[in-house]
Protein backbone atom coordinates (compact mmCIF):
# COMPACT_ATOMS: atom_id res chain seq x y z
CA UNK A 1 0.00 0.00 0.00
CA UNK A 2 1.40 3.39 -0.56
CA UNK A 3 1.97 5.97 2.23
CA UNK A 4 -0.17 8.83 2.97
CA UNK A 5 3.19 10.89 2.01
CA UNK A 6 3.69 9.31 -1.76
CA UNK A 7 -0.09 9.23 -2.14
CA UNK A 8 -0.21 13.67 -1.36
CA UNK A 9 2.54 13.53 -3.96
CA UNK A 10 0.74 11.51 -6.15
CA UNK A 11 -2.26 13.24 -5.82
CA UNK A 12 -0.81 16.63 -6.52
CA UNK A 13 0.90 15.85 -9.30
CA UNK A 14 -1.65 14.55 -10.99
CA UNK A 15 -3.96 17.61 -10.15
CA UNK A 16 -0.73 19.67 -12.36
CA UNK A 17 -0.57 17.56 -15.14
CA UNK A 18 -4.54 16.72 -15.54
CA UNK A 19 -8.62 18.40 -15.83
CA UNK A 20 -10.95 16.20 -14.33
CA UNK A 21 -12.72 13.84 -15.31
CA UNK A 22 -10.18 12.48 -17.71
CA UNK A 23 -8.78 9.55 -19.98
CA UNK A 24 -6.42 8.01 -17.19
CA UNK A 25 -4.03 5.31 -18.49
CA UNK A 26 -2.75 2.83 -15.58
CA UNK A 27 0.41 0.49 -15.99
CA UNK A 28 0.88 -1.91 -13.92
CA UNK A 29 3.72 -5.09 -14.15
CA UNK A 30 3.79 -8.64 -12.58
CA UNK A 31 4.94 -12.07 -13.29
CA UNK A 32 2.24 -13.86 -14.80
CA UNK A 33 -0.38 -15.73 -11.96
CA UNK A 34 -4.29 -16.16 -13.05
CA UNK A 35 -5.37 -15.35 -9.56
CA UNK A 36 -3.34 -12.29 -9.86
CA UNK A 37 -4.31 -11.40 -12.84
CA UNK A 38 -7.81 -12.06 -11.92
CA UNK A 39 -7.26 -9.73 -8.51
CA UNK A 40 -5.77 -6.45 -11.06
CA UNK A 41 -9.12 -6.82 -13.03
CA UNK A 42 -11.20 -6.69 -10.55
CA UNK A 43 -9.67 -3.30 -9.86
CA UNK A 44 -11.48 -1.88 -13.31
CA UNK A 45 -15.04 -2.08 -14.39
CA UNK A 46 -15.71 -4.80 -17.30
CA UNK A 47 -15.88 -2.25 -20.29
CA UNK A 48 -12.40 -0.97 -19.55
CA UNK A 49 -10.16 -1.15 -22.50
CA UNK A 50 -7.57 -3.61 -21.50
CA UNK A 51 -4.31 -4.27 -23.59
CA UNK A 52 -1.67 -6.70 -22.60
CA UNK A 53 1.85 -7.27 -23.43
CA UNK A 54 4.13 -10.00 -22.09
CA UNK A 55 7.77 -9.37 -21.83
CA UNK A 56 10.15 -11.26 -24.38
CA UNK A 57 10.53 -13.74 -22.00
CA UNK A 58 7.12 -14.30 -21.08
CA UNK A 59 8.29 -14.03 -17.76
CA UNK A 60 6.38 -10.42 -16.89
CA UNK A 61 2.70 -9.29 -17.80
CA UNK A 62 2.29 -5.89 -18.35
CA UNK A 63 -0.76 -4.21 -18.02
CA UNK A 64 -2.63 -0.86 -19.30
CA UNK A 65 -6.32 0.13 -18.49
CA UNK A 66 -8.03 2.72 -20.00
CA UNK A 67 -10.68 4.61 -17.90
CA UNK A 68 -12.14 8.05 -17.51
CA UNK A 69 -11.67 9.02 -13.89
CA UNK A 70 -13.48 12.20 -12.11
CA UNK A 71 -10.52 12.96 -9.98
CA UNK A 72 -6.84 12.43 -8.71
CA UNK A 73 -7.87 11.23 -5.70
CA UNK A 74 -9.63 7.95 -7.46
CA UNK A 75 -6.34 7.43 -9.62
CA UNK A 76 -4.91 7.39 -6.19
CA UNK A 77 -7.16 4.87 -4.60
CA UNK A 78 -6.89 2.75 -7.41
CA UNK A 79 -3.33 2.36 -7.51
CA UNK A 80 -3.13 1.75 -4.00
CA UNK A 81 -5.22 -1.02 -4.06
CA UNK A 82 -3.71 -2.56 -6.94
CA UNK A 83 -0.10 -1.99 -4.82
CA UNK A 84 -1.35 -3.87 -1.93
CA UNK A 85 -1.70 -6.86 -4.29
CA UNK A 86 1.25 -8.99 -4.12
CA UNK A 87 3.66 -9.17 -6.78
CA UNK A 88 2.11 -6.29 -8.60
CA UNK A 89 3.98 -2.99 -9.49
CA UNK A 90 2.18 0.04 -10.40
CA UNK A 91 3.96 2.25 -12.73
């Protein structure tokens, strides 16, 4: 989970760099694990637009979900629950 310092950061920055609501686009990486992978789509709604990529090795999924957000704080949320996940690194 993050801490309430990086997620003030976090928050902040995005408030800089975005208008809300807005197209959000979240990365996240892990090693491959259908319960995992089941756990980091839970995260997002069904009619998210959801690409995947696996690293040359096939040893690393990476993940990018589309979604329009209303605010930083949301972003936020959602990446912290998707860091408290284990094995799973938001970028």
């Amino acid at each position: 989970m993050l801490d309430p310092e990086t997620k003030d950061r976090l928050t902040q920055r995005l408030n800089e760099v975005h208008k809300w609501p807005s197209v959000f686009l979240f990365k996240m990486v892990f090693e491959p694990n259908a319960g995992r992978l089941e756990r980091v789509l839970a995260l997002f709604p069904p009619e998210s637009e959801v690409l995947r990529k696996y690293s040359a090795s096939g040893r690393y999924l990476s993940i990018s979900v589309k979604e329009v957000m209303m605010s930083a704080e949301e972003v936020v949320e959602r990446y912290d629950k998707a860091s408290s996940i284990p094995g799973v690194i938001v970028l």
